[in-house]
PDB file of N, CA and C in Angstrom:
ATOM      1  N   UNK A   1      16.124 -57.621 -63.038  1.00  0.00           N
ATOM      2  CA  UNK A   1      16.383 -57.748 -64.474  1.00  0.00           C
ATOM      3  C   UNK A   1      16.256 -59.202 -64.932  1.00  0.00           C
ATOM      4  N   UNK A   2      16.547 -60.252 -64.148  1.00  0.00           N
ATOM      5  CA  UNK A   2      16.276 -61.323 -64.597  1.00  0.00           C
ATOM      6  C   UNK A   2      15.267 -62.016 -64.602  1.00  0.00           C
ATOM      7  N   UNK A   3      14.300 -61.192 -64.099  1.00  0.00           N
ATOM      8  CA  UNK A   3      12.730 -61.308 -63.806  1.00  0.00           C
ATOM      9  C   UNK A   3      12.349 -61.440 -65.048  1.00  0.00           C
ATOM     10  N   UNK A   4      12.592 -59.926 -65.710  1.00  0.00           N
ATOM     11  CA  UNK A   4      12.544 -59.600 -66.679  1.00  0.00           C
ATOM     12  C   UNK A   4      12.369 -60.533 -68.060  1.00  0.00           C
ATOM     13  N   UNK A   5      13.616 -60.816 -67.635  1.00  0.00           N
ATOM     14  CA  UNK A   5      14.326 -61.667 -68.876  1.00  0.00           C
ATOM     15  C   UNK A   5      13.389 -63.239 -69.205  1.00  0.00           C
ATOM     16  N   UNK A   6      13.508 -63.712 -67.637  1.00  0.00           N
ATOM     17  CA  UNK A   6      12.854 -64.820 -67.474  1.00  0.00           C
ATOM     18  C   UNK A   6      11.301 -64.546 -67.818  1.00  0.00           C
ATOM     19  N   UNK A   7      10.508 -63.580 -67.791  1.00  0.00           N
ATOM     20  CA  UNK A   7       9.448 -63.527 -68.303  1.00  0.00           C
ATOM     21  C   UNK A   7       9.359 -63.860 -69.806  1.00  0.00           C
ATOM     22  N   UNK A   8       9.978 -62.712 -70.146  1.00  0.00           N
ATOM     23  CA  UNK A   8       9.932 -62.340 -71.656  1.00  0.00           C
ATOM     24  C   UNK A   8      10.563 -63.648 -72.639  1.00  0.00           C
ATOM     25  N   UNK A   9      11.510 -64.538 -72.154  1.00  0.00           N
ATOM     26  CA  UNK A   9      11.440 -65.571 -72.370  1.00  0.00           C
ATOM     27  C   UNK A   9      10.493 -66.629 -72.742  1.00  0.00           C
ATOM     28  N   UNK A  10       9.697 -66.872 -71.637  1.00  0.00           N
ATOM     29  CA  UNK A  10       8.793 -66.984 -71.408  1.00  0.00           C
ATOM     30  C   UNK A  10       7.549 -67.338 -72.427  1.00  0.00           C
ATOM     31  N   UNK A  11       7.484 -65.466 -72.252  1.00  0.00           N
ATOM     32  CA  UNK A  11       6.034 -64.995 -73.198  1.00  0.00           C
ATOM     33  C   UNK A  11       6.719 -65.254 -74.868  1.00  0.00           C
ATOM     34  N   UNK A  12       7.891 -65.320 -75.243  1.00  0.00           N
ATOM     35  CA  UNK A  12       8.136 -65.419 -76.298  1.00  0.00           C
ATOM     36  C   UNK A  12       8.131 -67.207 -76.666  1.00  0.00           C
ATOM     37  N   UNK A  13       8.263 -68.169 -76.116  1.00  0.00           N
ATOM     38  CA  UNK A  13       8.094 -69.791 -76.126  1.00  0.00           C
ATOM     39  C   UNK A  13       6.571 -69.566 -76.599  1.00  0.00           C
ATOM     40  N   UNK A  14       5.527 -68.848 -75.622  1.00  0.00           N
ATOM     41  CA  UNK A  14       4.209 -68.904 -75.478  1.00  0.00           C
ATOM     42  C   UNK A  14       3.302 -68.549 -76.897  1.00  0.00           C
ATOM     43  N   UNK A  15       4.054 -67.158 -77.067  1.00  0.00           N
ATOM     44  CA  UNK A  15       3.466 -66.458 -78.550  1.00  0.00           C
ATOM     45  C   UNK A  15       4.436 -67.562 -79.614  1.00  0.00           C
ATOM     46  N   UNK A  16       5.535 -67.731 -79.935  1.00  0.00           N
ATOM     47  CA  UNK A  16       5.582 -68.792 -80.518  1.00  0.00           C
ATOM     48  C   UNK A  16       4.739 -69.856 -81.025  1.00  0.00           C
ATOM     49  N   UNK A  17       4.806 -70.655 -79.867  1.00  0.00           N
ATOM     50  CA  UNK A  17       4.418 -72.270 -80.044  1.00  0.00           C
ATOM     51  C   UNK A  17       3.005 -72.138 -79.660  1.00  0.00           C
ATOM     52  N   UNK A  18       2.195 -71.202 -79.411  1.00  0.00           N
ATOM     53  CA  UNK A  18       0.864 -71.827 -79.355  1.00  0.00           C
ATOM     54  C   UNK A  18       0.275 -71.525 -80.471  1.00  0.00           C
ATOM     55  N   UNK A  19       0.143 -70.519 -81.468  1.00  0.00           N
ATOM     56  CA  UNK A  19      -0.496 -70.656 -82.054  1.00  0.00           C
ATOM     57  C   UNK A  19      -0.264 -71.418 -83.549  1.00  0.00           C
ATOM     58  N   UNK A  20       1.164 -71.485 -83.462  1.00  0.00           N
ATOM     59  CA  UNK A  20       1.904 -72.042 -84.612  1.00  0.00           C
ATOM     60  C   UNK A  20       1.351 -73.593 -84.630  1.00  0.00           C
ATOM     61  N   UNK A  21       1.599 -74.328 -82.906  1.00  0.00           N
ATOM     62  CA  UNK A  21       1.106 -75.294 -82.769  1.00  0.00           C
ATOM     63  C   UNK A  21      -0.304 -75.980 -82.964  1.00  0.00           C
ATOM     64  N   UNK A  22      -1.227 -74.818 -82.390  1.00  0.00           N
ATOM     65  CA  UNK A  22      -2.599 -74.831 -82.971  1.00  0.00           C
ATOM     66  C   UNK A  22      -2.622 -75.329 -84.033  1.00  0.00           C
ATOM     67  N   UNK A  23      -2.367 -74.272 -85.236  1.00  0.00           N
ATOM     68  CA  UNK A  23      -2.374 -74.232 -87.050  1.00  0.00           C
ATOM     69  C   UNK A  23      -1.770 -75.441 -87.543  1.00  0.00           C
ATOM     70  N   UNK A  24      -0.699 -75.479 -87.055  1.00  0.00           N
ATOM     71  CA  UNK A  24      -0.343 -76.915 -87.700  1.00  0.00           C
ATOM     72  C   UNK A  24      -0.499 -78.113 -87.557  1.00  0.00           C
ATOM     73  N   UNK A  25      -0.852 -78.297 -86.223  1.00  0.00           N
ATOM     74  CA  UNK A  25      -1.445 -79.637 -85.525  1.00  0.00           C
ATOM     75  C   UNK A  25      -2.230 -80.571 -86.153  1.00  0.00           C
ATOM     76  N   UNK A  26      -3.594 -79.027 -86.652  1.00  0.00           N
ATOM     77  CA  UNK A  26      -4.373 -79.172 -88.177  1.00  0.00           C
ATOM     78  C   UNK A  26      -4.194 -79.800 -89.185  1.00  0.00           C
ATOM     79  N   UNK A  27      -3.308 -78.651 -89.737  1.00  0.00           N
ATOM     80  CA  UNK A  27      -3.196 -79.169 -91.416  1.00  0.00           C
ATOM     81  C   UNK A  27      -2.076 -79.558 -91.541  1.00  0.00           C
ATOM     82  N   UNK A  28      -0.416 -79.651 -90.940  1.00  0.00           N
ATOM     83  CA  UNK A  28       0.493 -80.687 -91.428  1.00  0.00           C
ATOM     84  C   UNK A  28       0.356 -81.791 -90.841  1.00  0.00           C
ATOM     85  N   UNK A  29       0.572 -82.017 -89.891  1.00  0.00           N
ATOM     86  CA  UNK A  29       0.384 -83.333 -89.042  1.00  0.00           C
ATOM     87  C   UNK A  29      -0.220 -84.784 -90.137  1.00  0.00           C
ATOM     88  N   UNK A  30      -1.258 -84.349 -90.363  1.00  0.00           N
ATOM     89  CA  UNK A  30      -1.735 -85.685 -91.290  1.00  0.00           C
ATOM     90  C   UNK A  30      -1.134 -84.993 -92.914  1.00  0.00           C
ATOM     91  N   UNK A  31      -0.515 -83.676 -93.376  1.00  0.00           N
ATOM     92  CA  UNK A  31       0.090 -84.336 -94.506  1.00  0.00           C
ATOM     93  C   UNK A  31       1.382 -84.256 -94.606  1.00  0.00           C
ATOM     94  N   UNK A  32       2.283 -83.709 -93.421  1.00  0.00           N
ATOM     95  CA  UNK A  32       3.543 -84.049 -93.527  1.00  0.00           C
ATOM     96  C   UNK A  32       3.780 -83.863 -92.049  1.00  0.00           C
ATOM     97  N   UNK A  33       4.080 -85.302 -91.002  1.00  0.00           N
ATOM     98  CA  UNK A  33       4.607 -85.345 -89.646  1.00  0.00           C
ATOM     99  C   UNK A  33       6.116 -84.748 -89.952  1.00  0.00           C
ATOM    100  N   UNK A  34       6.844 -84.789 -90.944  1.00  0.00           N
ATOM    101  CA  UNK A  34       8.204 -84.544 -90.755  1.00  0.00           C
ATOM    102  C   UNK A  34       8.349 -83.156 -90.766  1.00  0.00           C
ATOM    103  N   UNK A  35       7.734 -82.461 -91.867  1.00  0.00           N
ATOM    104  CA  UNK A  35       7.939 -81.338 -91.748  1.00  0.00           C
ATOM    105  C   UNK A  35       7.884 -80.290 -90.618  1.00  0.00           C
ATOM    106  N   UNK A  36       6.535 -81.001 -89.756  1.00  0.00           N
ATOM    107  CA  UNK A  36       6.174 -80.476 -88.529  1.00  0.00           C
ATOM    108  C   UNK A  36       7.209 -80.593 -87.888  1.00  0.00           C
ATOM    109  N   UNK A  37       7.729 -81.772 -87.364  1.00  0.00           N
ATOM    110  CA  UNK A  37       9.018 -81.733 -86.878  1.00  0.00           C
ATOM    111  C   UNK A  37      10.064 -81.206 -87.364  1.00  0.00           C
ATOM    112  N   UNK A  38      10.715 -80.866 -88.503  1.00  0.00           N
ATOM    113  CA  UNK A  38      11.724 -80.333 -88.655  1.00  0.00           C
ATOM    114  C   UNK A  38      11.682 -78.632 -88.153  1.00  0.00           C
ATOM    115  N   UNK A  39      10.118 -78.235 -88.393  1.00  0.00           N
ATOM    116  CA  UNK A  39      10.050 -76.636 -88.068  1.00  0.00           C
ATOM    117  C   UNK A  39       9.901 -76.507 -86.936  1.00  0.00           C
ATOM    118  N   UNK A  40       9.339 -77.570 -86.002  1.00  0.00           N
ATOM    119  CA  UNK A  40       9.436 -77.676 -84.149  1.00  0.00           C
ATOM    120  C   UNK A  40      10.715 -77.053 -83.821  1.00  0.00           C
ATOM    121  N   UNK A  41      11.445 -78.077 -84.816  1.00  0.00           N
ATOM    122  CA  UNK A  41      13.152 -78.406 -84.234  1.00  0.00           C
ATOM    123  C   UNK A  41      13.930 -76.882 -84.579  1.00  0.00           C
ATOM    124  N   UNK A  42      13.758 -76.295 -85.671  1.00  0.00           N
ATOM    125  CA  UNK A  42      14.046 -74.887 -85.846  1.00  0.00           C
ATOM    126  C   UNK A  42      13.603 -73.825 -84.833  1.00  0.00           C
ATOM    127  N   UNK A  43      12.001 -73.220 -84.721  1.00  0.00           N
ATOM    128  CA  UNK A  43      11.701 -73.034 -84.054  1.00  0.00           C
ATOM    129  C   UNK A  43      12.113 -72.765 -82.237  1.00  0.00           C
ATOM    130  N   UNK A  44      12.232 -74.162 -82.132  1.00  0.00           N
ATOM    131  CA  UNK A  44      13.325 -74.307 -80.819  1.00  0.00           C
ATOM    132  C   UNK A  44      14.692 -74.065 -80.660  1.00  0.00           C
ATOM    133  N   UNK A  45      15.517 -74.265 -81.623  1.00  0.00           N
ATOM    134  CA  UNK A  45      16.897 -73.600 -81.816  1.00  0.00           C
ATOM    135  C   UNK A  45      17.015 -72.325 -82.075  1.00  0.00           C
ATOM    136  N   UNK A  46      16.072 -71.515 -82.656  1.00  0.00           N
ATOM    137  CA  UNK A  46      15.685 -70.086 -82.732  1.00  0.00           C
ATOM    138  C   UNK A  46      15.520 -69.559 -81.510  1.00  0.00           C
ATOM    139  N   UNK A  47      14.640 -69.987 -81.412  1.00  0.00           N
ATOM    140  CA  UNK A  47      13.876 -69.273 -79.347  1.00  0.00           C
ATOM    141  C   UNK A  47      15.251 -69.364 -78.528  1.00  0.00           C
ATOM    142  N   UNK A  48      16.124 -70.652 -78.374  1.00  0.00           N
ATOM    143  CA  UNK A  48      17.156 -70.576 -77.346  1.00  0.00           C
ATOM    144  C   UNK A  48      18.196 -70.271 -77.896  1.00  0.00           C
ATOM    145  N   UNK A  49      18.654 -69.613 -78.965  1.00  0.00           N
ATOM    146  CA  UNK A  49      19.260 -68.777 -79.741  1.00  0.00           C
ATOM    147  C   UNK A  49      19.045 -67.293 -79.018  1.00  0.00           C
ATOM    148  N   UNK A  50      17.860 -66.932 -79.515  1.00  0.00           N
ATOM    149  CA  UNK A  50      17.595 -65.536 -78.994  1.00  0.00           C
ATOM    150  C   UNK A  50      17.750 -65.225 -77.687  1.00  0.00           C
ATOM    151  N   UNK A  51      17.233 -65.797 -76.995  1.00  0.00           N
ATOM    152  CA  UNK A  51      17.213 -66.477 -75.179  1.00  0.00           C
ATOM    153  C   UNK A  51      19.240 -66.285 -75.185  1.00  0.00           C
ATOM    154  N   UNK A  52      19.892 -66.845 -75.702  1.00  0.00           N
ATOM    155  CA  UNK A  52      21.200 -66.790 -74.652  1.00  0.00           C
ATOM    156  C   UNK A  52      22.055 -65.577 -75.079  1.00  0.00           C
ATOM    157  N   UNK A  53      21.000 -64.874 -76.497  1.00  0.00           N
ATOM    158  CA  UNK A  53      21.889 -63.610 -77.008  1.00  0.00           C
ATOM    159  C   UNK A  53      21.218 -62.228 -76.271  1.00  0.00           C
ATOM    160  N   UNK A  54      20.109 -62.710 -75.486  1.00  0.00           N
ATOM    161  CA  UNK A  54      19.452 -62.041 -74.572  1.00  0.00           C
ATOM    162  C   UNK A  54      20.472 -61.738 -73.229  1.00  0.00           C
ATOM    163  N   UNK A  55      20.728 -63.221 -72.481  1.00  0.00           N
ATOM    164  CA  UNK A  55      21.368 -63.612 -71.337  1.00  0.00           C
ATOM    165  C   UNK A  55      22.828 -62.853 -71.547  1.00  0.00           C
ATOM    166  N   UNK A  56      23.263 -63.151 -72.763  1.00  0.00           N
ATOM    167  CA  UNK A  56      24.710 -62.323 -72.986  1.00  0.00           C
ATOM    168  C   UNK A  56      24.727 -60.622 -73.059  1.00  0.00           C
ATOM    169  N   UNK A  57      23.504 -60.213 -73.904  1.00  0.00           N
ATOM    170  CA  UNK A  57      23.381 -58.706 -73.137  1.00  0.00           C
ATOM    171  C   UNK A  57      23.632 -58.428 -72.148  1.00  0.00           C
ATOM    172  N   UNK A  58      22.731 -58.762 -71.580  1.00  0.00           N
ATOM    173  CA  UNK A  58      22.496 -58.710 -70.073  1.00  0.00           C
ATOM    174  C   UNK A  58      24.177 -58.721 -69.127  1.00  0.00           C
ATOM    175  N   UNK A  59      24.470 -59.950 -69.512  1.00  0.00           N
ATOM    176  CA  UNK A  59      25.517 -60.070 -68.666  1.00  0.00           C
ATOM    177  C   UNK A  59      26.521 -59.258 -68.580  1.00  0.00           C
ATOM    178  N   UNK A  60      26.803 -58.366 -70.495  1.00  0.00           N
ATOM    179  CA  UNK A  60      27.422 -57.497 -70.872  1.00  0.00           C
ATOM    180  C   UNK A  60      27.070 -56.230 -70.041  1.00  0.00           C
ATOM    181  N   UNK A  61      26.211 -55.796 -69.796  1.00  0.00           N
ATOM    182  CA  UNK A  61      25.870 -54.538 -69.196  1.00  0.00           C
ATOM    183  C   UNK A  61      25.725 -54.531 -67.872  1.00  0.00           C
ATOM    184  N   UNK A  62      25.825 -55.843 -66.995  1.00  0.00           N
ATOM    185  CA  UNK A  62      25.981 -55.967 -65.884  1.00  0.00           C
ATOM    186  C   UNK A  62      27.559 -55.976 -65.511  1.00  0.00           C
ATOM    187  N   UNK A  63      28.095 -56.499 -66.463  1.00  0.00           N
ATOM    188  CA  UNK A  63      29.467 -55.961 -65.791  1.00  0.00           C
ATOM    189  C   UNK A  63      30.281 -55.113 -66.243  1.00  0.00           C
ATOM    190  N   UNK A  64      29.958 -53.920 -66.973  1.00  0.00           N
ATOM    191  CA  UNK A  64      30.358 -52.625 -67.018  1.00  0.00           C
ATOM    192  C   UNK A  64      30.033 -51.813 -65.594  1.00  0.00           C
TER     193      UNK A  64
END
C-alpha cells in the first residue's frame, strides 16, 4: 500500500508541475517572475497537503 501511495504521489508532482511548468516558463516568467513564484509556492503546499491527507487515510485504515 505504500507503494501505492508513494507512486501516486509521485505521478501527481509529475502531472502537476510539468506541464504547468512548461506553459508558464513561456509566458509568465518574462511578464511576471513573481507571480510564477507565488503559484509554484501554492501549487507545492497543495500537492503536500493532499500527500499527508492521503498518508492519514491510510494510516486510518491501517489501524482499524
Amino acid at each position: 500500500m505504500r507503494k501505492l501511495l508513494k507512486a501516486l504521489g509521485i505521478a501527481t508532482i509529475i502531472l502537476f508541475y510539468l506541464p504547468i511548468y512548461h506553459v508558464f516558463s513561456g509566458f509568465l516568467y518574462e511578464v511576471n517572475k513573481m507571480m510564477l513564484f507565488i503559484y509554484w509556492v501554492l501549487l507545492t503546499v497543495t500537492s503536500i497537503l493532499i500527500g499527508f491527507m492521503l498518508l492519514e487515510m491510510e494510516l486510518k485504515r491501517v489501524r482499524k
